[in-house]
N, C-alpha and C. Protein backbone atom coordinates (compact mmCIF):
# COMPACT_ATOMS: atom_id res chain seq x y z
N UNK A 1 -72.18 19.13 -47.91
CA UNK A 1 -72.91 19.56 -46.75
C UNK A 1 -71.98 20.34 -45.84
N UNK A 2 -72.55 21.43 -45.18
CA UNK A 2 -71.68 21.94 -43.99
C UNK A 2 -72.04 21.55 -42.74
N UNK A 3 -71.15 21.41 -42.25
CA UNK A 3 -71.07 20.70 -40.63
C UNK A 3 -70.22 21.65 -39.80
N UNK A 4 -70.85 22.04 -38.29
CA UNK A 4 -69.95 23.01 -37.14
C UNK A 4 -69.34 22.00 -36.92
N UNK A 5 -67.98 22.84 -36.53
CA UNK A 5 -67.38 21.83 -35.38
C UNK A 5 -66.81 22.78 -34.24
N UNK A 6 -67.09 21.90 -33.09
CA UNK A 6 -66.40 22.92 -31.92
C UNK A 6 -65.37 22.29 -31.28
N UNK A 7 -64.28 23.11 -31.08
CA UNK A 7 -62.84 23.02 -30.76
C UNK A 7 -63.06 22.89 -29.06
N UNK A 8 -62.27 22.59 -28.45
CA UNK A 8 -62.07 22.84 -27.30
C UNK A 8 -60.27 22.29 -26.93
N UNK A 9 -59.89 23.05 -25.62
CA UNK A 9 -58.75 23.20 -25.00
C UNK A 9 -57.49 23.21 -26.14
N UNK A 10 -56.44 22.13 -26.47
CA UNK A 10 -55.79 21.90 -27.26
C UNK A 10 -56.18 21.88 -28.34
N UNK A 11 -57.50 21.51 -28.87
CA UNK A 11 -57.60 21.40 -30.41
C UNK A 11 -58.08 23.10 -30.95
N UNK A 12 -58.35 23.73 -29.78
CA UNK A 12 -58.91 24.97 -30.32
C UNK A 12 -57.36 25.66 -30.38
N UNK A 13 -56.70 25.40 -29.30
CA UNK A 13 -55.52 26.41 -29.61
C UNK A 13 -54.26 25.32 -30.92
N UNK A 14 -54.29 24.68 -31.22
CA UNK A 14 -53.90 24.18 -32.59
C UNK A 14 -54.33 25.39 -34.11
N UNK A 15 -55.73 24.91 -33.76
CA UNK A 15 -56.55 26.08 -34.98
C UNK A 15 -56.58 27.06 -34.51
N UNK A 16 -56.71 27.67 -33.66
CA UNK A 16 -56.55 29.11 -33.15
C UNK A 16 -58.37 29.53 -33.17
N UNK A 17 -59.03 28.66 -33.27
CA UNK A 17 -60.46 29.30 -33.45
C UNK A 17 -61.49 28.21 -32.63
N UNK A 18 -62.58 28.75 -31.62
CA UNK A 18 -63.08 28.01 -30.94
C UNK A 18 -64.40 26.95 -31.48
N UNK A 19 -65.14 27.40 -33.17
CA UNK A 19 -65.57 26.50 -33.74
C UNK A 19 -65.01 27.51 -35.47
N UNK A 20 -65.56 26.20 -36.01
CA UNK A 20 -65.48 26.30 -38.25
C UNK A 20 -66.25 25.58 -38.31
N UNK A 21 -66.60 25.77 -39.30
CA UNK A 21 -67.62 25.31 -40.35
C UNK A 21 -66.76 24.23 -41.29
N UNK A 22 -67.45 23.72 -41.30
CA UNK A 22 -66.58 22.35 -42.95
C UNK A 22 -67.24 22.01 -43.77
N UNK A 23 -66.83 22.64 -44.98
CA UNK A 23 -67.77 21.23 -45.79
C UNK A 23 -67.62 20.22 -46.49
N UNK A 24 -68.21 19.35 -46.24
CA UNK A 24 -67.80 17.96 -46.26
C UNK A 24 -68.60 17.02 -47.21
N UNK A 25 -68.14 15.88 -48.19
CA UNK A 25 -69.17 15.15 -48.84
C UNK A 25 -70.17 14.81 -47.81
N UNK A 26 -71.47 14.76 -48.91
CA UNK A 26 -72.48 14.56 -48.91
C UNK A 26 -73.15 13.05 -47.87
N UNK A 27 -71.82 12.13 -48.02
CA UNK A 27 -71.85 10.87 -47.45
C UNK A 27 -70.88 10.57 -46.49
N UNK A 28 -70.36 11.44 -45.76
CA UNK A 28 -69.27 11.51 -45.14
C UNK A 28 -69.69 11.53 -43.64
N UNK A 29 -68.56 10.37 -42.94
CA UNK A 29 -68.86 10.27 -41.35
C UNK A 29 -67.97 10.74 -41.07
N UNK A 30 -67.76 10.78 -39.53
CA UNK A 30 -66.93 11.33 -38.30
C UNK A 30 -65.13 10.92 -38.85
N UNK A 31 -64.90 9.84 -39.54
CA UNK A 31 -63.91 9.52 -39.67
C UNK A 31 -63.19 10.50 -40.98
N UNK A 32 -64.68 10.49 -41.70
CA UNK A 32 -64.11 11.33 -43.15
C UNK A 32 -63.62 13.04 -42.42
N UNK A 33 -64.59 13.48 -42.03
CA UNK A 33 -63.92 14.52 -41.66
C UNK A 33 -63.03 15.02 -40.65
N UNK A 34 -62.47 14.04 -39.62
CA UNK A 34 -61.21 13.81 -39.00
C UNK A 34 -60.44 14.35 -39.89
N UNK A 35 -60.27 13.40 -41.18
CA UNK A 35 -59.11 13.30 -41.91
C UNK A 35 -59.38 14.68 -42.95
N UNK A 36 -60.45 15.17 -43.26
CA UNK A 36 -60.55 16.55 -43.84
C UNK A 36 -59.92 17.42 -42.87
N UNK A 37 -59.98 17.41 -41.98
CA UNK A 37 -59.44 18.24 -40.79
C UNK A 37 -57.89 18.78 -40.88
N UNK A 38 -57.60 17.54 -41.02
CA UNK A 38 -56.00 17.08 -40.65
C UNK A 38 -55.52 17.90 -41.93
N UNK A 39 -56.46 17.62 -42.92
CA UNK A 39 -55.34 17.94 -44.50
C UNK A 39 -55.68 19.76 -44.52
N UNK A 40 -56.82 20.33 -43.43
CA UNK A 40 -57.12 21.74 -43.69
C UNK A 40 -56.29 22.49 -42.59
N UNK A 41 -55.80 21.42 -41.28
CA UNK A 41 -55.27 22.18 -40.17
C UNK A 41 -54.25 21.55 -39.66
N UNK A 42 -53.04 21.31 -40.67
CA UNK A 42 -52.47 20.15 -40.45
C UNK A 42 -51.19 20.12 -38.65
N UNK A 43 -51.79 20.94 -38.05
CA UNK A 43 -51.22 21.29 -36.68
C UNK A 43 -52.35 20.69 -35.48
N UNK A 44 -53.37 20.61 -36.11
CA UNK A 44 -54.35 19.61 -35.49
C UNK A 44 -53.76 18.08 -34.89
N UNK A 45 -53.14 17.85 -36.31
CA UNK A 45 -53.07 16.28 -36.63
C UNK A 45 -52.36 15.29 -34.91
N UNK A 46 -51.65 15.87 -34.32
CA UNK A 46 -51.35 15.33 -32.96
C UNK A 46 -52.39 15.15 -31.96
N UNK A 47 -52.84 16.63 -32.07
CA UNK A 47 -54.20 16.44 -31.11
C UNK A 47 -55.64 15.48 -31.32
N UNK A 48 -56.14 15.84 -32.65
CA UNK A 48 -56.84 14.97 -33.25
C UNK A 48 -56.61 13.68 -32.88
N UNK A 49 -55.72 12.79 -33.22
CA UNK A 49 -55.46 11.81 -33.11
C UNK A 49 -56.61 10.78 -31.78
N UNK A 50 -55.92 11.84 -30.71
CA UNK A 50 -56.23 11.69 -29.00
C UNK A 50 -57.74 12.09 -28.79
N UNK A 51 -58.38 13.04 -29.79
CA UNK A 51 -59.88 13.47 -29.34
C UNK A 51 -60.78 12.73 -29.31
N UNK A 52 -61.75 12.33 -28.42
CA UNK A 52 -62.85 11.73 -28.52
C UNK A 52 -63.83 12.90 -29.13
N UNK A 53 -64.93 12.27 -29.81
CA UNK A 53 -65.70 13.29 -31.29
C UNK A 53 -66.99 12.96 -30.81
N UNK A 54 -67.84 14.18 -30.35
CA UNK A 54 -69.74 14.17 -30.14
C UNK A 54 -69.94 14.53 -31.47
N UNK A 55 -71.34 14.39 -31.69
CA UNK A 55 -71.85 14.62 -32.80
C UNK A 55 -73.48 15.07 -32.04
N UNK A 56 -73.82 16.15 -32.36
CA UNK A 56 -74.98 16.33 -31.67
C UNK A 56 -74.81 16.32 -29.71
N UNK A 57 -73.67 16.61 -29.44
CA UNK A 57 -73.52 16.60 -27.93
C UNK A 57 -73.83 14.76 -27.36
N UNK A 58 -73.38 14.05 -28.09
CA UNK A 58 -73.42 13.03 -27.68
C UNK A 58 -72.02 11.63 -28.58
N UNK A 59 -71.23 11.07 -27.56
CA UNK A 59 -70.10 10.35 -28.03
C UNK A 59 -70.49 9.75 -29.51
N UNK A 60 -69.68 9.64 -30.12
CA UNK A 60 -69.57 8.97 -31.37
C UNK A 60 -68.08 8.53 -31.74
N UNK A 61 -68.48 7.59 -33.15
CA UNK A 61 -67.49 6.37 -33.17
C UNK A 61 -67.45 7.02 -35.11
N UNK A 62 -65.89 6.79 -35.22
CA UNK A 62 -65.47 8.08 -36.51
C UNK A 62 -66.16 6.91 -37.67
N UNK A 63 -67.08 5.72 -37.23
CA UNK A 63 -67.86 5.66 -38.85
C UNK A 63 -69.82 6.22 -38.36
N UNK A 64 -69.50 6.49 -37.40
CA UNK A 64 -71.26 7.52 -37.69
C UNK A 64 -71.26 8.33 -39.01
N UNK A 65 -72.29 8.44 -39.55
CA UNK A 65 -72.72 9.36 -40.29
C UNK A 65 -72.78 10.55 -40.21
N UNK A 66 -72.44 11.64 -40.96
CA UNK A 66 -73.04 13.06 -40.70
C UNK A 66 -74.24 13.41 -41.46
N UNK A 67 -74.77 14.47 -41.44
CA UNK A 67 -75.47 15.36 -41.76
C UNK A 67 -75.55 16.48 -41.72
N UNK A 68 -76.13 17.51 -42.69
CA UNK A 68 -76.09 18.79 -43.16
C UNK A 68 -76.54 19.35 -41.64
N UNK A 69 -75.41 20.46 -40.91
CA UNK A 69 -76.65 20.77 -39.77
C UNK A 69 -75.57 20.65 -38.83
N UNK A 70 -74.90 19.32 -38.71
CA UNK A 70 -74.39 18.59 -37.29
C UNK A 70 -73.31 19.61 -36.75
N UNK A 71 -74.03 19.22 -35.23
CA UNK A 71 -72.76 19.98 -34.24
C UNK A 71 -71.28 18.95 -34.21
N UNK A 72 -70.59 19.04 -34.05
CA UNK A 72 -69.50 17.81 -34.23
C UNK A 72 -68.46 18.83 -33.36
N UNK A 73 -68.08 17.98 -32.26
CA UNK A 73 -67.33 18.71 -30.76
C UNK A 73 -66.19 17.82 -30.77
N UNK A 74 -65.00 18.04 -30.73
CA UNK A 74 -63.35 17.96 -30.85
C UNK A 74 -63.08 17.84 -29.22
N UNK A 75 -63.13 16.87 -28.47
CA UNK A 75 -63.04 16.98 -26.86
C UNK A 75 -61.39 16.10 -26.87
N UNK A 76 -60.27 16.84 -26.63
CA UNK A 76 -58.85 16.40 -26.08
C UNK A 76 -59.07 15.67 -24.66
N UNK A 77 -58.27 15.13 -24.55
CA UNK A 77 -58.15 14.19 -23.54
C UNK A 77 -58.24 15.68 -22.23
N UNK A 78 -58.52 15.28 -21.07
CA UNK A 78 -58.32 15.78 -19.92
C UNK A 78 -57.45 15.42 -18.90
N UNK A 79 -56.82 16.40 -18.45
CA UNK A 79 -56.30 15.82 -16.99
C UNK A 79 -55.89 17.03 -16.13
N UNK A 80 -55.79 16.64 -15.34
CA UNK A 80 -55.35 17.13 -13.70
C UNK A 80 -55.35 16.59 -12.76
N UNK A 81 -55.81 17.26 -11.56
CA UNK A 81 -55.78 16.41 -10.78
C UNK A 81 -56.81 17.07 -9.32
């Protein structure tokens, strides 16, 4: 199945691109493709770590499920002040 994913702040400038496409088994959750991530962008792998992951614009936990279709958003920690 292919799945978007959208980058933001640090994880976009890691990959250098603000969303990709993945494709990913057929049975594969948030956690599986973390780790597809890591082995396709392996400059990710720091940031990743720290990202909290939407799926459909809404929080998720890396054993949700995917599906053919899904938005899947890469959000790095924030700060300032």
């Amino acid at each position: 199945m292919i799945v978007k994913v959208l980058l933001f702040a640090a994880a976009r400038d890691a990959v250098g691109e603000s969303s990709l496409e993945m494709a990913i088994d057929d049975t594969a959750c948030v956690g599986d493709l973390r780790q597809a991530l890591v082995e396709q962008y392996p400059s990710l792998a720091p940031v990743l770590s720290r990202c909290s992951v939407s799926v459909d614009r809404e929080y998720s936990t890396d054993d949700r499920s995917l599906y053919h279709g899904a938005e899947v958003g890469l959000i790095p920690p924030v700060s300032g002040g």
